[in-house]
Protein backbone atom coordinates (compact mmCIF):
# COMPACT_ATOMS: atom_id res chain seq x y z
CA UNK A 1 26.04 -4.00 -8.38
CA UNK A 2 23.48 -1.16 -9.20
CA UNK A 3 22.43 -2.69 -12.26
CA UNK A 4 22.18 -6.10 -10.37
CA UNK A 5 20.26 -4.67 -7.41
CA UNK A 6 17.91 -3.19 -9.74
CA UNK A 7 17.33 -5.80 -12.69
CA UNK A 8 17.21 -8.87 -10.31
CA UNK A 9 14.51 -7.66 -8.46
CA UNK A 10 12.59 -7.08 -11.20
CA UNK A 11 13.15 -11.02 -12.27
CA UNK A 12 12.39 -12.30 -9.11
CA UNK A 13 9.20 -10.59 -9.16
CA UNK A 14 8.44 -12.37 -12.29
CA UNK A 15 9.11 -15.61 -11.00
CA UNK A 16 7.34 -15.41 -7.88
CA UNK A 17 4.16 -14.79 -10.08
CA UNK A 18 5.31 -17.90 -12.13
CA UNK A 19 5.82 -19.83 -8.98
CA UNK A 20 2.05 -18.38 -7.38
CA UNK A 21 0.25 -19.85 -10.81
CA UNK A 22 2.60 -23.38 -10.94
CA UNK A 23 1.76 -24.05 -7.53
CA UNK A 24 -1.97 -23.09 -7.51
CA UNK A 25 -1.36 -20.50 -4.76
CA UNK A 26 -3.54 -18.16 -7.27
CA UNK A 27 -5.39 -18.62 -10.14
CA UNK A 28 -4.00 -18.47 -13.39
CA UNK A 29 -7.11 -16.70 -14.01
CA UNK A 30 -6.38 -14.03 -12.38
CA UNK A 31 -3.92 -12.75 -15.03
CA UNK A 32 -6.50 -11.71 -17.21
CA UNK A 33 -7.65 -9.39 -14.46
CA UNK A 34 -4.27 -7.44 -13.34
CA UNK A 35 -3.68 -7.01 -17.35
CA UNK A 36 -7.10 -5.45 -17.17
CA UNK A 37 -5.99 -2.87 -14.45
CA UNK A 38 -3.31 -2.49 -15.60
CA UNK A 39 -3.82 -1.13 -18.93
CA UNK A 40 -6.68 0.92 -18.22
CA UNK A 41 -5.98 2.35 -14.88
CA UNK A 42 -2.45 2.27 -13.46
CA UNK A 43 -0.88 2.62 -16.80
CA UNK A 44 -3.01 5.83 -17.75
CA UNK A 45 -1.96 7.32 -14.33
CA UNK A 46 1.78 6.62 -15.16
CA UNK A 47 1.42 8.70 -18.20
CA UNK A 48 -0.03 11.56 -17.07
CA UNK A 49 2.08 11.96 -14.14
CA UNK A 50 5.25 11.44 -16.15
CA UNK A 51 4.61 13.31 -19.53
CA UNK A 52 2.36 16.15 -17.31
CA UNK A 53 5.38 17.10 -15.08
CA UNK A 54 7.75 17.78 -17.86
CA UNK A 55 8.29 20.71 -18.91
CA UNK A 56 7.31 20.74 -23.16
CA UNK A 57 10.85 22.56 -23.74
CA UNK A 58 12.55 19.69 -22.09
CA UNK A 59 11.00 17.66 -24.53
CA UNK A 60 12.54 19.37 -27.72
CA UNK A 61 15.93 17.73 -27.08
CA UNK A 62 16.54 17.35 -31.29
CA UNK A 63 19.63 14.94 -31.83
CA UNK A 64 19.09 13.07 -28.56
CA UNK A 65 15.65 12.31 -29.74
CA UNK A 66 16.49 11.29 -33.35
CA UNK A 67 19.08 8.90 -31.73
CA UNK A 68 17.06 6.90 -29.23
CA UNK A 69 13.75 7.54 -31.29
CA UNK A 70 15.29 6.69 -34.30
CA UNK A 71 16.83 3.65 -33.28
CA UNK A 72 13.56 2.80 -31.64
CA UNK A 73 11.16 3.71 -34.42
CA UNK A 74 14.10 1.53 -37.39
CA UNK A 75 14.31 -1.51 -34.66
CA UNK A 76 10.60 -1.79 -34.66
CA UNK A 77 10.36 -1.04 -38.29
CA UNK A 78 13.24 -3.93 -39.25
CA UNK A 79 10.92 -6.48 -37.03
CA UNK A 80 7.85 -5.92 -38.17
CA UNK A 81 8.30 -6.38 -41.82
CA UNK A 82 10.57 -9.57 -41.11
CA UNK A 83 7.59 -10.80 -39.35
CA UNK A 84 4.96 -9.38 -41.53
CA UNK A 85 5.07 -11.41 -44.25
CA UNK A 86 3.93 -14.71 -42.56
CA UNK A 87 1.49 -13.48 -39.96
CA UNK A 88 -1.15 -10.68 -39.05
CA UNK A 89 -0.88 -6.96 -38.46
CA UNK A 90 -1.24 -7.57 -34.78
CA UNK A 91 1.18 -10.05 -33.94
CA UNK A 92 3.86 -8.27 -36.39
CA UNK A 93 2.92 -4.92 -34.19
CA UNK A 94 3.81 -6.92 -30.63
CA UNK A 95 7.00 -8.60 -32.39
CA UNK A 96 8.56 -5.38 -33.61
CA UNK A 97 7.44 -3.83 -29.81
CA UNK A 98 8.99 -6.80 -28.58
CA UNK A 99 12.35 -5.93 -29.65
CA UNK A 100 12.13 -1.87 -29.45
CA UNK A 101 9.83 -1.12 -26.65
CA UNK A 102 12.33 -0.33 -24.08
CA UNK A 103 11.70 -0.32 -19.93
CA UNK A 104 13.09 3.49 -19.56
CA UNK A 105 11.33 4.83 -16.85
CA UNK A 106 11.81 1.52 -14.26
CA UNK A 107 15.61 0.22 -14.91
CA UNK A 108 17.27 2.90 -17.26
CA UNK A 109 16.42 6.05 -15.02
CA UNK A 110 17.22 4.64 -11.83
CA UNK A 111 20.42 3.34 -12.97
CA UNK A 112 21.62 6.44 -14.88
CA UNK A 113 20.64 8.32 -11.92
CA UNK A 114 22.83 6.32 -9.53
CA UNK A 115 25.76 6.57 -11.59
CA UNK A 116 25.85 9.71 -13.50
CA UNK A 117 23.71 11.77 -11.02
CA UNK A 118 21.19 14.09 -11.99
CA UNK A 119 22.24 15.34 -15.30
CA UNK A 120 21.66 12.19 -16.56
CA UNK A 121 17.95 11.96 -15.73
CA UNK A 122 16.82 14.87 -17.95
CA UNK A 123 17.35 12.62 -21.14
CA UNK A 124 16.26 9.28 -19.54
CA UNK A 125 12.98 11.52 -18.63
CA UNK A 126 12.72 12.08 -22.73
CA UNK A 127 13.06 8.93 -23.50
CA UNK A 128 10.87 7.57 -21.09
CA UNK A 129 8.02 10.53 -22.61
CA UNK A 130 9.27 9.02 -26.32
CA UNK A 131 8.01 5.69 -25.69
CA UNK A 132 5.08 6.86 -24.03
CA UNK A 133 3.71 9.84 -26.28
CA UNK A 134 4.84 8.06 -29.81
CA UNK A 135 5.58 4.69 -29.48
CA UNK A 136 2.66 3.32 -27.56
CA UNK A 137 -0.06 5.35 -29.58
CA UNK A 138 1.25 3.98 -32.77
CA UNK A 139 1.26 0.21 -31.60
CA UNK A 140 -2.14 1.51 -30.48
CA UNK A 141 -3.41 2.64 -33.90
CA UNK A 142 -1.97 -1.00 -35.71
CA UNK A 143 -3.62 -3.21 -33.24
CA UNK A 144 -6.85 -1.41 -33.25
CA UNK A 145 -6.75 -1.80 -37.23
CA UNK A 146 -6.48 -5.43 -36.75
CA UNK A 147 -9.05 -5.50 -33.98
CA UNK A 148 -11.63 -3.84 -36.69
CA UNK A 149 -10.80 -5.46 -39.85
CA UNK A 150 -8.31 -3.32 -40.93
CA UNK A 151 -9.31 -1.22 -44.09
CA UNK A 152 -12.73 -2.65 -43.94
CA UNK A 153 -13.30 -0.44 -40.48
CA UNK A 154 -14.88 2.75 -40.80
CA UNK A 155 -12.47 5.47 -40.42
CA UNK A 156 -14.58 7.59 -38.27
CA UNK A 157 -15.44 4.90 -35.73
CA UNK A 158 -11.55 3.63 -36.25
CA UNK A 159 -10.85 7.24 -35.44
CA UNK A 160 -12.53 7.27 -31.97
CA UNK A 161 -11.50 3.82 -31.04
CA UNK A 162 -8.10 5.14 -31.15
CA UNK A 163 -8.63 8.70 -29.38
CA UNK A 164 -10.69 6.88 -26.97
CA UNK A 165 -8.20 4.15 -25.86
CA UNK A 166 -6.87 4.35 -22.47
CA UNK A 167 -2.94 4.53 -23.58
CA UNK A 168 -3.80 7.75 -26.34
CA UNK A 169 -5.94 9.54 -24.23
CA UNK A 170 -4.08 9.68 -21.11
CA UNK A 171 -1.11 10.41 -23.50
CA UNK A 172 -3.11 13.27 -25.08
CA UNK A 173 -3.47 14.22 -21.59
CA UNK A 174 -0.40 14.53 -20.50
CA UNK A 175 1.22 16.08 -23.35
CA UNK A 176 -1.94 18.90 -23.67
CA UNK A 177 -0.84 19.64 -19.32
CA UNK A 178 3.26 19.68 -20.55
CA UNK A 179 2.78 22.70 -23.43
CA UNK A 180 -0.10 24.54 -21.33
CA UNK A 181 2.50 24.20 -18.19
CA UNK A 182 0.00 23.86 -16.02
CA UNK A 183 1.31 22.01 -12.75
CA UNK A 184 -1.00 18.97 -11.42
CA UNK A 185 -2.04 19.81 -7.94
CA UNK A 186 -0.63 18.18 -5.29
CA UNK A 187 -3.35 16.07 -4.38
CA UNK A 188 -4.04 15.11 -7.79
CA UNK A 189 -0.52 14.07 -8.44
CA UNK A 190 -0.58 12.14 -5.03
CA UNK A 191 -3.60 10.60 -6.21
CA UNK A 192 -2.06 9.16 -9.79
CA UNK A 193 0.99 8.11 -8.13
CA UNK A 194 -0.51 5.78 -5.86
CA UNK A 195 -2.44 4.20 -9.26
CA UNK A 196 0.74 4.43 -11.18
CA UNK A 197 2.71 2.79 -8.33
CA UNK A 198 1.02 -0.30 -8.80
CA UNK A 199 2.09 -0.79 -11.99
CA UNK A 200 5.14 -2.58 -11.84
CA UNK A 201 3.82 -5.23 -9.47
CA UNK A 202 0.81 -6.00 -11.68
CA UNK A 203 2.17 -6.73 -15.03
CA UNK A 204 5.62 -8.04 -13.41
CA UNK A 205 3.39 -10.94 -11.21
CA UNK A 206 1.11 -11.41 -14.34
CA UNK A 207 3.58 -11.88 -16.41
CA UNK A 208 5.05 -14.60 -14.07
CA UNK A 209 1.67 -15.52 -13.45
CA UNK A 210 0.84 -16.48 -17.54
CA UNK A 211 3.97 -17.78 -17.97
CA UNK A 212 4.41 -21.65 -18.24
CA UNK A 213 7.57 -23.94 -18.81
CA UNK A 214 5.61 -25.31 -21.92
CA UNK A 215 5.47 -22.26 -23.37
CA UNK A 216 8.64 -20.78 -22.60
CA UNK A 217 9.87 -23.58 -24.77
CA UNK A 218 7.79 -23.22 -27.42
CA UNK A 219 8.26 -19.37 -27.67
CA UNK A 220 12.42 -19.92 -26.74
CA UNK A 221 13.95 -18.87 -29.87
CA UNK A 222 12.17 -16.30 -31.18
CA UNK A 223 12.09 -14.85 -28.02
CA UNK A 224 16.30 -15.61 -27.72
CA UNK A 225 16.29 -13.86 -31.21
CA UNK A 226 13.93 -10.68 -29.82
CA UNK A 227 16.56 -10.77 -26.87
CA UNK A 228 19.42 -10.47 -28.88
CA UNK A 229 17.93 -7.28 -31.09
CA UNK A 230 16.79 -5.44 -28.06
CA UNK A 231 20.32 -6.19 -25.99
CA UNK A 232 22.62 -6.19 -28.67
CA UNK A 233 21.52 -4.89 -32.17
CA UNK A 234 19.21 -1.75 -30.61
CA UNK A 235 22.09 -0.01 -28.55
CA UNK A 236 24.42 -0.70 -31.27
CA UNK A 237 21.49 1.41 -33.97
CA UNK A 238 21.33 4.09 -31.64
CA UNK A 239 24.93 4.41 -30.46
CA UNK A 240 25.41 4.87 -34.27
CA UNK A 241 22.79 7.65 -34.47
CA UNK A 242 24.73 9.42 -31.51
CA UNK A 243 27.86 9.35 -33.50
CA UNK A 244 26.26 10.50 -36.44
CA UNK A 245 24.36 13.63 -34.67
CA UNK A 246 27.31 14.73 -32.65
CA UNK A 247 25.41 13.76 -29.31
CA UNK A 248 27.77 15.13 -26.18
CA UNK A 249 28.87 12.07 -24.37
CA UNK A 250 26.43 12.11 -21.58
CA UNK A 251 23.44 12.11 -23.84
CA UNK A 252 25.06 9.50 -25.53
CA UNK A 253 25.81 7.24 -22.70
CA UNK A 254 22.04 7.69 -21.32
CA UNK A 255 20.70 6.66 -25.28
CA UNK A 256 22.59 3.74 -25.27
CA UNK A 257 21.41 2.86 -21.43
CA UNK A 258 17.78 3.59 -22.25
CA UNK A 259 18.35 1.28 -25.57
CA UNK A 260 19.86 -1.61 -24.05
CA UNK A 261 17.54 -2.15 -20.92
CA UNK A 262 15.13 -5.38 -20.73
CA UNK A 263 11.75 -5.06 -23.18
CA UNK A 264 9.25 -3.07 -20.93
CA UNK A 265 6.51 -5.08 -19.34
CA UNK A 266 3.84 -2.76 -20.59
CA UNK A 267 4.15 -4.74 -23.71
CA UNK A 268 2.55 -7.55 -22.18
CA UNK A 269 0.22 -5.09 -20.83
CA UNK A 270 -1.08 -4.41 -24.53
CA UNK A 271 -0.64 -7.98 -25.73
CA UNK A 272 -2.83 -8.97 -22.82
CA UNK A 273 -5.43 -6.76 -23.38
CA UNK A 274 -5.83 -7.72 -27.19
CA UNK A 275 -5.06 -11.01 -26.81
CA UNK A 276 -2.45 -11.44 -28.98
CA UNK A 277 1.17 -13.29 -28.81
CA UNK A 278 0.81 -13.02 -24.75
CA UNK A 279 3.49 -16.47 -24.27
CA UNK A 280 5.77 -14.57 -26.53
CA UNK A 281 6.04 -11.50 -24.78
CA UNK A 282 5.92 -12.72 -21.61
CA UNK A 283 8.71 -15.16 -22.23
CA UNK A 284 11.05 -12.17 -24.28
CA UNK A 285 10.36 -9.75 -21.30
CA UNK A 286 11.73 -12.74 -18.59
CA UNK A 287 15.04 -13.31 -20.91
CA UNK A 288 15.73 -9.92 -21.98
CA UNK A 289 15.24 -9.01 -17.94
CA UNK A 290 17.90 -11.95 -16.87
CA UNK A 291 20.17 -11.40 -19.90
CA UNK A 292 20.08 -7.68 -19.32
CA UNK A 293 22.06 -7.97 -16.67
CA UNK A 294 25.26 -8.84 -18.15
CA UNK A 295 24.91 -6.99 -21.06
CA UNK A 296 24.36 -3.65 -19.73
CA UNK A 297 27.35 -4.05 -17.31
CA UNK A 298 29.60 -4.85 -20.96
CA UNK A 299 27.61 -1.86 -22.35
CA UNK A 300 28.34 0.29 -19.32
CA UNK A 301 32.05 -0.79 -19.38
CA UNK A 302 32.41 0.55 -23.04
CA UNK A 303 30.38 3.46 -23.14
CA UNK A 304 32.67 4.64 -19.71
């Protein structure tokens, strides 16, 4: 029931964006714009407030981070070169995110919290700082490649693009306020919250809001197949990993947990804003969200 009451929501917010655009209630059109906002407002705020507040120690968590990470990092890795040999740096970049980039902060957290209590949020905070500080700015770097030719971009003006992108720099951010320890003022923190709050509702409606029966058939197998990595063949990688480290059962619990949630919607986020395999994601993130559901409660079974 806790992973129901917190996945199904998350669907049904998905759907009532679909059923706003199928109706005509709202404009299609409007996608485009709560992508924008997202990605270079709310999303910045996110991760500044959550890599900021952190303390950098808690961050140095060795084995738990070469479990999840690594599992991650090879998942992504494994997809990318399948897909790379038949299409373009970009769209093998938002496959491979596809099936690794993993909804941490907004499904695993809560749930680990509300069954293992406290303890447990410490390494769902680190993985939820993985994804942000590492993961996004290297889907970052490969996407802005393809944006500017590739090798044929000049390095230095390749350089800024990439220190200069909304995702890197409020990452940069964030992890410069973690290892000074510097604590964000209260009204400052109040102040990114309320941006980073709005998240979730954005992409989650404009993800309903692009998506179309048409081309959730078109995109239905490779999305089933991006399902069945991130639900089935991720958690497996990383519950490996744990093994192999000598992760303490709790940390191992919360790595498979963080690995086996739904493909987070900030994916979308990025393939929105550079316009690249946007029916894909949005139709993975809907199916890994519904079939999550099942599949955590089998992983949750195991792992207990």
């Amino acid at each position: 029931m806790d992973v129901a009451s917190l996945v199904l929501p998350v669907f049904a917010i998905i759907v009532t964006g679909w059923l706003a655009g199928w109706s005509g209630y709202v404009s299609r059109s409007l996608a485009d714009g709560l992508v924008h906002f997202a990605y270079n407002v709310a999303m910045p705020a996110l991760l500044i407030v959550t890599i900021a507040q952190e303390p950098a120690r808690n961050l140095l968590q060795g084995r738990f981070l070469l479990a999840f990470g690594g599992g991650s990092l090879l998942c992504f890795a494994l997809v990318f070169l399948a897909v790379r040999a038949g299409r373009g740096l970009a769209s093998s970049t938002i496959h491979g995110m596809a099936a690794a980039m993993t909804n941490t902060g907004f499904v695993a957290l809560p749930i680990l919290h509300s069954i293992y209590g406290q303890p447990a949020v410490l390494p769902a905070a680190i993985a939820t700082v993985f994804v942000a500080g590492v993961m996004f700015p290297a889907s970052v770097i490969l996407l802005e490649r393809e944006r500017h030719g590739g090798r044929s971009a000049r390095p230095t003006a390749l350089a800024k693009q990439i220190l200069l992108n909304p995702m890197v720099l409020s990452t940069l951010v964030g992890l410069a306020g973690a290892i000074a320890g510097l604590p964000i003022p209260a009204p400052v923190a109040a102040y990114l919250n309320i941006f980073a709050a709005a998240l979730t509702p954005c992409a989650l409606f404009a993800i309903g809001l692009g998506l179309s029966v048409a081309g959730l058939r078109a995109n239905l197998r490779a999305s089933l197949l991006l399902a069945v990595v991130k639900l089935v063949a991720m958690p497996l990688i990383v519950y490996g990993l744990c093994l192999a480290t000598g992760l303490d059962p709790l940390y191992t619990i919360a790595a498979v947990v963080c690995a086996a949630v739904p493909t987070a919607k900030t994916v979308y986020i990025l393939a929105g804003e550079y316009k690249v395999e946007e029916p894909l994601v949005a139709a993975t993130v809907s199916i890994t969200t519904l079939l999550s559901v099942p599949t955590l409660l089998i992983w949750l079974t195991l792992l207990s």
